[in-house]
C-alpha atoms as a PDB file:
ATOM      1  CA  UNK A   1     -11.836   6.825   5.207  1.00  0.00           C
ATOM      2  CA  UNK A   2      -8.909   8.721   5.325  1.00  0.00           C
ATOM      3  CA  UNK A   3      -8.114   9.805   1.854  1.00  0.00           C
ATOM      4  CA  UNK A   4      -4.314   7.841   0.815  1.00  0.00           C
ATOM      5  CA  UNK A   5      -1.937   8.543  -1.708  1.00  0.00           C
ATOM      6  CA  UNK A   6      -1.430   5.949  -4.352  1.00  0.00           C
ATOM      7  CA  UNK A   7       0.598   5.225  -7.788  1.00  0.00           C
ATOM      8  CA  UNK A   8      -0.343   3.473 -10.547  1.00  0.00           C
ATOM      9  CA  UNK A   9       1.004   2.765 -13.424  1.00  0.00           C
ATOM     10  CA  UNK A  10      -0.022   1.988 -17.137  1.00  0.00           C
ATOM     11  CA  UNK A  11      -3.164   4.137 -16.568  1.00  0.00           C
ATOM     12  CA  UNK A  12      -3.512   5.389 -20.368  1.00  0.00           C
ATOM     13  CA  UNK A  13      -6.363   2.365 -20.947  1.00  0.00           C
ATOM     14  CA  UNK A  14      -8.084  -0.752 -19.388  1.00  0.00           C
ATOM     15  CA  UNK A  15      -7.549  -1.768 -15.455  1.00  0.00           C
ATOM     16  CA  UNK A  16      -5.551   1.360 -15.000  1.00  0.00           C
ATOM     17  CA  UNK A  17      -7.283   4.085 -16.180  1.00  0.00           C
ATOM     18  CA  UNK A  18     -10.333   2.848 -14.323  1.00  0.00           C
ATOM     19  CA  UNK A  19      -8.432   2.325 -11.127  1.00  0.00           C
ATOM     20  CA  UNK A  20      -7.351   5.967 -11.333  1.00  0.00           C
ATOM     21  CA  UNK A  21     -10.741   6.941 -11.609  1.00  0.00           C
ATOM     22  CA  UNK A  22     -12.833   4.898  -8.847  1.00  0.00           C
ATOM     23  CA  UNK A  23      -9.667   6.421  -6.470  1.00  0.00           C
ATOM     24  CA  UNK A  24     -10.014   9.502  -7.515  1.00  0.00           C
ATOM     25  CA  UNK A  25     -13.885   9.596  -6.908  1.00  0.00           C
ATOM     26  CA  UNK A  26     -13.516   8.009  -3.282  1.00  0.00           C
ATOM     27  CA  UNK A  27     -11.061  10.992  -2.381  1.00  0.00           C
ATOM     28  CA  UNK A  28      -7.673   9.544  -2.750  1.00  0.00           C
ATOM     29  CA  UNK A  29      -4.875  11.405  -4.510  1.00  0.00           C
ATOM     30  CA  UNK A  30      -3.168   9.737  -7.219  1.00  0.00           C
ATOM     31  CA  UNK A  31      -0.139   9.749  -9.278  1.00  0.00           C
ATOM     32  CA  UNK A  32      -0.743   8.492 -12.750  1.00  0.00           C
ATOM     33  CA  UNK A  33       1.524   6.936 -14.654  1.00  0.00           C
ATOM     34  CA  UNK A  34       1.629   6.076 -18.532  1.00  0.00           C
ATOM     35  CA  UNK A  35       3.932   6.601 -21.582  1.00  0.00           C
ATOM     36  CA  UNK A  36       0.458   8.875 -22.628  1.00  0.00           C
ATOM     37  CA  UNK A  37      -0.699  10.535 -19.980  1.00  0.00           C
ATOM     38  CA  UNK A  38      -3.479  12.464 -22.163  1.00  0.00           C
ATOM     39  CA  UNK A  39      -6.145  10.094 -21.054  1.00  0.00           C
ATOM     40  CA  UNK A  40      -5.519  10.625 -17.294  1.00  0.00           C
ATOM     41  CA  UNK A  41      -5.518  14.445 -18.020  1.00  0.00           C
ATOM     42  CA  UNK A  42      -8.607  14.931 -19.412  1.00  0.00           C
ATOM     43  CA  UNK A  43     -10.166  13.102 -16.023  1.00  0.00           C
ATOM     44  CA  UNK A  44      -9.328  16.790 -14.729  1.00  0.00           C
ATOM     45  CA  UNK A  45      -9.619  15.811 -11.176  1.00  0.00           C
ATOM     46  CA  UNK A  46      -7.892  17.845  -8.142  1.00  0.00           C
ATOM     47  CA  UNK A  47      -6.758  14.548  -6.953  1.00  0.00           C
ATOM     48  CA  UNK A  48      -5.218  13.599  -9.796  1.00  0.00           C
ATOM     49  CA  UNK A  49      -1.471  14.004 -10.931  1.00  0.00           C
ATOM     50  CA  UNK A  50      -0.323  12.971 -14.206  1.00  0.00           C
ATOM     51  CA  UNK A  51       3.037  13.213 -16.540  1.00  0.00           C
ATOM     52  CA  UNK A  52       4.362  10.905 -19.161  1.00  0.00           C
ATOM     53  CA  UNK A  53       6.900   7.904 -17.983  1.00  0.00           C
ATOM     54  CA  UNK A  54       8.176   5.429 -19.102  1.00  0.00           C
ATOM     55  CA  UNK A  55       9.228   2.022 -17.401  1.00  0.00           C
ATOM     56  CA  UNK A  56      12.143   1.657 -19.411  1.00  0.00           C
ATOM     57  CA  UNK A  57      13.710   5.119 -18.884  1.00  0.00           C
ATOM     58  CA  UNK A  58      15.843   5.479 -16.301  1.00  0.00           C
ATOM     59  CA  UNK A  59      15.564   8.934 -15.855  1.00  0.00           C
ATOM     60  CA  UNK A  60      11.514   8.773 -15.410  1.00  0.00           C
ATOM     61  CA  UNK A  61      11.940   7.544 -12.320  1.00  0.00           C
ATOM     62  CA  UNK A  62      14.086  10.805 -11.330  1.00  0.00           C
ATOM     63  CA  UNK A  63      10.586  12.362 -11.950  1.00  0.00           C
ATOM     64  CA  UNK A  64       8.585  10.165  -9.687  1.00  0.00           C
ATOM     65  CA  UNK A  65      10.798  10.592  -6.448  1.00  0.00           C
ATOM     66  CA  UNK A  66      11.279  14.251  -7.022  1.00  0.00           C
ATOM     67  CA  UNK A  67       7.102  14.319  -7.286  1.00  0.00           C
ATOM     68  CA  UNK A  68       6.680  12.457  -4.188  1.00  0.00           C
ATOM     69  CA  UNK A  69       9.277  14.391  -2.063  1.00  0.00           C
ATOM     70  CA  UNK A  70       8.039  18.193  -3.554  1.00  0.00           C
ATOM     71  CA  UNK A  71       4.035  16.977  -3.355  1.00  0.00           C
ATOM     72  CA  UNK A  72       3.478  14.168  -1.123  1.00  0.00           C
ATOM     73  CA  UNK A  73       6.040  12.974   1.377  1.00  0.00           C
ATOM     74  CA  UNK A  74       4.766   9.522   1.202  1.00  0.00           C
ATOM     75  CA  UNK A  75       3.048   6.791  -0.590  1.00  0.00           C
ATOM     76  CA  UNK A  76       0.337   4.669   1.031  1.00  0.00           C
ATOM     77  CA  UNK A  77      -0.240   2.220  -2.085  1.00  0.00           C
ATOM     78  CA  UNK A  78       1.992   1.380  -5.063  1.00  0.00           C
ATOM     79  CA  UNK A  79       0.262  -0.533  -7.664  1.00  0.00           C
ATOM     80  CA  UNK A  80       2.676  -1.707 -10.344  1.00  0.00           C
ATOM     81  CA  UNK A  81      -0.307  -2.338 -13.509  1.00  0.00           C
ATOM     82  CA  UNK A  82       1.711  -1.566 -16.353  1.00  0.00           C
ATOM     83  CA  UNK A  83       2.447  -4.254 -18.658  1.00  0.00           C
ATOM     84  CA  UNK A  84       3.420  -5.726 -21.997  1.00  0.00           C
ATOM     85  CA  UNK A  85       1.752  -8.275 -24.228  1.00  0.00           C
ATOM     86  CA  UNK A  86       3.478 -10.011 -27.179  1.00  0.00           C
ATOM     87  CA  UNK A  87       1.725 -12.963 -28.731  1.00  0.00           C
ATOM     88  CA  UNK A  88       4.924 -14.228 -30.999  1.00  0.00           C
ATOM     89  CA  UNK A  89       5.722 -18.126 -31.861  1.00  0.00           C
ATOM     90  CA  UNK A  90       8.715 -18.784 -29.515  1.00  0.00           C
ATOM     91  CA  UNK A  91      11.210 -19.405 -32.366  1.00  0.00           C
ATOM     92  CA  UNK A  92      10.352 -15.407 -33.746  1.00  0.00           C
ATOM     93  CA  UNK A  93      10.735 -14.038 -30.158  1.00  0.00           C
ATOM     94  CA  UNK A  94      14.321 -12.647 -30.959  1.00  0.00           C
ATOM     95  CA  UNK A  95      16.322 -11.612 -27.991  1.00  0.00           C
ATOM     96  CA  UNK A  96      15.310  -8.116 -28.308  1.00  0.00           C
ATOM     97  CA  UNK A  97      11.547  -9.170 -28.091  1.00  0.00           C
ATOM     98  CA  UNK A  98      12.077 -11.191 -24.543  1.00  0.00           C
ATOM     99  CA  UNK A  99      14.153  -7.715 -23.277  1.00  0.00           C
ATOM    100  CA  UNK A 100      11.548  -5.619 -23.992  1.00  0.00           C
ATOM    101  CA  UNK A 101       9.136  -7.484 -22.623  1.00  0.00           C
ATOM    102  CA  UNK A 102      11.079  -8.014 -19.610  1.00  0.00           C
ATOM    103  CA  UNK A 103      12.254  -4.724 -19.329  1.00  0.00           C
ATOM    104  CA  UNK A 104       8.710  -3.584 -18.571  1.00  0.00           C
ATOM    105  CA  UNK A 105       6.905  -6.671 -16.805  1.00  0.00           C
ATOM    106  CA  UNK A 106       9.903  -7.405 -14.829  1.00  0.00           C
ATOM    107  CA  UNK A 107      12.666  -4.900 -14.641  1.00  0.00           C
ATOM    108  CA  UNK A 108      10.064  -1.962 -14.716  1.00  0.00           C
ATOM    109  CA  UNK A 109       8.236  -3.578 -11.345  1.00  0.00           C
ATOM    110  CA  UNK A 110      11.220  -4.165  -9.429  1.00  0.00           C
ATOM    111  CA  UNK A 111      12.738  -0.662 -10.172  1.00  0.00           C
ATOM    112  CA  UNK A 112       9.221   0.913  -9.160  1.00  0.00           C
ATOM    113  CA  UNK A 113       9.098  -1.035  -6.417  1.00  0.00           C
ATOM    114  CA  UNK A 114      12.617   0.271  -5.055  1.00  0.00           C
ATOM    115  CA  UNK A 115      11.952   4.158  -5.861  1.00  0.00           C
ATOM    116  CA  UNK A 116       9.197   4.288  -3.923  1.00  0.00           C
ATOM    117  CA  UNK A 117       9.454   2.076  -0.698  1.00  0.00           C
ATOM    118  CA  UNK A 118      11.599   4.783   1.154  1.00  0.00           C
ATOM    119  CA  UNK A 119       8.486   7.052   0.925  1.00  0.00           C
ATOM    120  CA  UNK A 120       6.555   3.727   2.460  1.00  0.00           C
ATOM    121  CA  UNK A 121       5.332   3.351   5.821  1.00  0.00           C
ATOM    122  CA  UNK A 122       4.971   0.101   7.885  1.00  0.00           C
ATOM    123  CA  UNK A 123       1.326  -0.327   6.546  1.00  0.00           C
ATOM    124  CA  UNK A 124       1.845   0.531   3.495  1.00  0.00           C
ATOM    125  CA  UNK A 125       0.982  -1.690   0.275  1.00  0.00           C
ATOM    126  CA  UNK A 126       2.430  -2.654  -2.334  1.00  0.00           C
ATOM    127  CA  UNK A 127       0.395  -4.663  -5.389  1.00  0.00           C
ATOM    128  CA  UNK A 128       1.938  -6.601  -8.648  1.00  0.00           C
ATOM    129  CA  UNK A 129      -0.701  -6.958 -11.124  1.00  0.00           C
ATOM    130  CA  UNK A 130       0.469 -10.290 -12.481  1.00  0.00           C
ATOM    131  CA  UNK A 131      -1.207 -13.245 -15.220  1.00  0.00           C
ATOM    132  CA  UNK A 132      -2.634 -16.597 -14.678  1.00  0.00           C
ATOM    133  CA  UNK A 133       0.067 -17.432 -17.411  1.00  0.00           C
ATOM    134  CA  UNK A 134       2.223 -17.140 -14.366  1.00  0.00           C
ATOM    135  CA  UNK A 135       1.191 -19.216 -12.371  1.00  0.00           C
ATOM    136  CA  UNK A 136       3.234 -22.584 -12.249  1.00  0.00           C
ATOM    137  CA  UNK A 137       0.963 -25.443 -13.745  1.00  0.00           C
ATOM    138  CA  UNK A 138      -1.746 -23.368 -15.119  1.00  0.00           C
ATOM    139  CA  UNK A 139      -3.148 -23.641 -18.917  1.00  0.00           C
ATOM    140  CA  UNK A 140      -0.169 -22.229 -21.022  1.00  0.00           C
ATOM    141  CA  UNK A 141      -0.889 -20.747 -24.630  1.00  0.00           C
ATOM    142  CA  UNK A 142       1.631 -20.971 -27.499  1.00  0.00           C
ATOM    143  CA  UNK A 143       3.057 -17.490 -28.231  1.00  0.00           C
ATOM    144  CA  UNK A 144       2.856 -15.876 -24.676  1.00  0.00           C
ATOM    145  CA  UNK A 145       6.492 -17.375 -23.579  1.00  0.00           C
ATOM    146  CA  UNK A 146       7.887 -14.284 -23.258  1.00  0.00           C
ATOM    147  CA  UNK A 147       4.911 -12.597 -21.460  1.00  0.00           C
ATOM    148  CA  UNK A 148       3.645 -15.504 -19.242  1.00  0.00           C
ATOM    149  CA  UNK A 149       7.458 -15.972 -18.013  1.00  0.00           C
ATOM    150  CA  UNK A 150       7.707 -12.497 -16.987  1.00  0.00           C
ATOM    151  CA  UNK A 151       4.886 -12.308 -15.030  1.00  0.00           C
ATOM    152  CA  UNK A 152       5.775 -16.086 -13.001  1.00  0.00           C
ATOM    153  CA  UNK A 153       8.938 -13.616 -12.498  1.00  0.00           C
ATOM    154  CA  UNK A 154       7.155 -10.839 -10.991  1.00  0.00           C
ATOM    155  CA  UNK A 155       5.775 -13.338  -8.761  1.00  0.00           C
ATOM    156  CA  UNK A 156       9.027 -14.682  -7.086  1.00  0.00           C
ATOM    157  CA  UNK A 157       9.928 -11.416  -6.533  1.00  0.00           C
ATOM    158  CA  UNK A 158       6.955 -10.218  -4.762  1.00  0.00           C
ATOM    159  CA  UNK A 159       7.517 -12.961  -2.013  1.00  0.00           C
ATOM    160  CA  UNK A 160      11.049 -12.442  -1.869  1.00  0.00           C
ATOM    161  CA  UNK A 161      10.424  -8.788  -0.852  1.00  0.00           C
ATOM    162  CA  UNK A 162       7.709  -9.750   1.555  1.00  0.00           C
ATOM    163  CA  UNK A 163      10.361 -11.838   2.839  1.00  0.00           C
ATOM    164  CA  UNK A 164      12.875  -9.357   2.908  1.00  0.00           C
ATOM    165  CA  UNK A 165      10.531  -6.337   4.768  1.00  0.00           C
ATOM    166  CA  UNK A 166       8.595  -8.679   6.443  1.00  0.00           C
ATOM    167  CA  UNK A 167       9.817  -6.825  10.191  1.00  0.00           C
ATOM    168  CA  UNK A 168       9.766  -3.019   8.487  1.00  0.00           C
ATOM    169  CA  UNK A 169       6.546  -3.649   5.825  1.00  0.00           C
ATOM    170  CA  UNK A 170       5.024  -2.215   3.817  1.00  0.00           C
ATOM    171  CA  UNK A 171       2.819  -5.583   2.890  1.00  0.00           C
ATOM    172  CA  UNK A 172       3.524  -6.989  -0.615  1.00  0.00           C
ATOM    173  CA  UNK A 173       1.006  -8.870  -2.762  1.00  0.00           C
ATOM    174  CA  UNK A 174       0.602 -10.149  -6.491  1.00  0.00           C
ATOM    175  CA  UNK A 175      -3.279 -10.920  -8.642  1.00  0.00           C
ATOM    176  CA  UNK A 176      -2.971 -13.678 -10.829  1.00  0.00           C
ATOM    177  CA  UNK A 177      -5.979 -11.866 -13.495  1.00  0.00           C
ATOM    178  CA  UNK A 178      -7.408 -14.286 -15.646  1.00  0.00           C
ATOM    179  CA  UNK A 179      -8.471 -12.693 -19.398  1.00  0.00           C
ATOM    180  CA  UNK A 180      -9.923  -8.951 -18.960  1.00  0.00           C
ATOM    181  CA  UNK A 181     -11.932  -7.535 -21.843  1.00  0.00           C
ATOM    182  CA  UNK A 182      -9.109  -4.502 -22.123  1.00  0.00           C
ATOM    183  CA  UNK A 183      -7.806  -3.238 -25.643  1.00  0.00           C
ATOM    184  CA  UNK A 184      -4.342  -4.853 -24.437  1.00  0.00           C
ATOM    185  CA  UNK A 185      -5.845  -8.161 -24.946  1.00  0.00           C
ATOM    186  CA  UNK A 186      -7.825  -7.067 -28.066  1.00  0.00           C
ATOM    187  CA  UNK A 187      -4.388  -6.332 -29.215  1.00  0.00           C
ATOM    188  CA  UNK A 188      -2.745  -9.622 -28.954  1.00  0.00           C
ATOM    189  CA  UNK A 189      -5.656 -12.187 -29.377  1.00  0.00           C
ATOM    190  CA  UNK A 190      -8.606 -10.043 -31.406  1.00  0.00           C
ATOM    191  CA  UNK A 191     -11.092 -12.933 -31.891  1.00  0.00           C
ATOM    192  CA  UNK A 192     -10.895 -13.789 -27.726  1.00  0.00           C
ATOM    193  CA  UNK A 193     -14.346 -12.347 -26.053  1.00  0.00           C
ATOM    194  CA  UNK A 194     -13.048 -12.271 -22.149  1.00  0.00           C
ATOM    195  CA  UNK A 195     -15.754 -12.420 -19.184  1.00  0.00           C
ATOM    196  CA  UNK A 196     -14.911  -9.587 -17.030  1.00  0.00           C
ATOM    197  CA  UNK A 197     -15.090  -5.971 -17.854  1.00  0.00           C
ATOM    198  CA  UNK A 198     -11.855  -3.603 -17.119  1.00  0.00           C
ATOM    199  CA  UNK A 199     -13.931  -1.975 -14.351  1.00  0.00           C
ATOM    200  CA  UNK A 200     -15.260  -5.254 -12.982  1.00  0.00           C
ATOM    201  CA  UNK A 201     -11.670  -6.179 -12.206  1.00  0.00           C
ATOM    202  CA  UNK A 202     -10.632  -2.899 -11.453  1.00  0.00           C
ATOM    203  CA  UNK A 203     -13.085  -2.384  -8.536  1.00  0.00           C
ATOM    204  CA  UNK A 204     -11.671  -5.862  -7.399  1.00  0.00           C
ATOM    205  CA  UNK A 205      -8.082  -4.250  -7.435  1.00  0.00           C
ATOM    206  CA  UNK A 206      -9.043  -1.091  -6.194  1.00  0.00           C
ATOM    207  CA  UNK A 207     -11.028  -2.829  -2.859  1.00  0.00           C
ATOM    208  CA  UNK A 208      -8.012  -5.262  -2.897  1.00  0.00           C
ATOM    209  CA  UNK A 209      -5.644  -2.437  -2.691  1.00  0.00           C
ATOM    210  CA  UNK A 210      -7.059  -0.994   0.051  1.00  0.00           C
ATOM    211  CA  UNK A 211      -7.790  -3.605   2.800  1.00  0.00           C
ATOM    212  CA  UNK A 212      -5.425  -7.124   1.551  1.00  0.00           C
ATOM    213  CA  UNK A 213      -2.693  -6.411   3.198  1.00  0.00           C
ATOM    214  CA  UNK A 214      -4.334  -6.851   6.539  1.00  0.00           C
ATOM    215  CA  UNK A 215      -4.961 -10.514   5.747  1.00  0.00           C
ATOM    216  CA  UNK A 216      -2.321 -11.389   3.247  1.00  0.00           C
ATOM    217  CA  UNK A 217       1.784 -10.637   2.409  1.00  0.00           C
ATOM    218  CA  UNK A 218       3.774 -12.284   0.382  1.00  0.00           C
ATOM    219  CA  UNK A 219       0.840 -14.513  -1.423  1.00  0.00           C
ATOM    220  CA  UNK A 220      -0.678 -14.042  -5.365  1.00  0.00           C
ATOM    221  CA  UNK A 221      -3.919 -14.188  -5.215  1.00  0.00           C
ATOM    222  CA  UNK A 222      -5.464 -15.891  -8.389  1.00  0.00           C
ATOM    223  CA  UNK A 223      -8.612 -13.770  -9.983  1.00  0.00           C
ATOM    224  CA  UNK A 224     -10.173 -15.341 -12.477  1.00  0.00           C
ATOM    225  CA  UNK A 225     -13.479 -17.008 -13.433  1.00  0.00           C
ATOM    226  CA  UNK A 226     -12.112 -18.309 -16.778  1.00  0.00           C
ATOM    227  CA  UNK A 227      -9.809 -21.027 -17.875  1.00  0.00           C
ATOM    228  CA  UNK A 228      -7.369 -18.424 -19.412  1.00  0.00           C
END
């Protein structure tokens, strides 16, 4: 297989920092992206590229399009994993709360999304790791309206932009994950024991990544094996 080059974000922990690693070990070069990018850096892989960013800085993504024009001159894959999890009662969730959250599920993705598709060719791909809390008429939890709404966002947009390059590509694509024993999760609900492992999902992602946008654009895929 012809090695690709691929960003991912929120790689610090959990489903990212796995990801980066079962690319890395399959040849690929990726870009690494995480408000701690220690983690990533003591991988100390050839492949890998790493430096702190944040999804809520504007001028971090200054940082990734200078990268990919000085190192790369395009990106095969984009997979936009970071995210934010606030379990809050709906009447604490101030305004500044929902931003924030926003600001990284939501705002974060779609500004991504737009720094890097000039660097994207026709097959390229382009994957929104989204929540099963998004997913209109799935079981909803008290606490997560800030989070769950954010990532039924993410969602729309993906098929808008599918929509929108559907003559030029790249391919776009959302997962629907269902719970994922990751420290994000131990975070917000510390009592919940999920089923699947960070790297189970994350070699899901990572096959996902490579080969679903021959047989899907547009769609969210929903990945889970439990009722969360």
């Amino acid at each position: 297989m012809k090695s690709k080059n691929i960003i991912i974000t929120g790689t610090s922990r959990g489903i990212g920092f796995e990801l980066v690693h079962l690319f890395a070990n399959q040849g690929h070069n990726v870009l690494a992206l995480s408000r701690n990018a220690q983690p990533v850096n003591n991988l100390q892989f050839d492949n890998i590229s790493s430096f702190a960013f944040d999804l809520c800085q504007e001028e971090d993504y200054k940082k990734v399009e200078t990268f990919i024009q000085d190192e790369w001159k395009h990106v095969d894959i984009l997979i936009n994993n970071a995210g934010m999890l606030l379990n809050k009662p709906f009447a604490e969730t101030s305004f500044k709360d929902f931003s924030k959250v926003y600001e990284t599920n939501v705002f974060g993705v779609a500004e991504m999304t737009r720094v890097v598709l000039p660097f994207m060719k026709s097959d390229g791909h382009v994957i929104t790791i989204s929540s099963m809390g998004g997913i209109q008429g799935s079981m909803k939890f008290p606490g997560l309206a800030a989070y769950s709404s954010s990532k039924g966002a993410v969602i729309t947009l993906t098929e808008l932009l599918a929509e929108e390059y559907k003559e030029t590509g790249p391919q776009f694509n959302v997962l629907a994950l269902g719970a994922v024993q990751t420290e994000m999760l131990k975070e917000a609900f510390p009592d919940y024991q999920a089923p699947t492992t960070a790297l189970e999902m994350a070699t899901y992602i990572n096959e996902f990544s490579l080969n679903g946008n021959k047989f899907y654009n547009g769609k969210v895929l929903q990945v889970s094996n439990s009722t969360p």
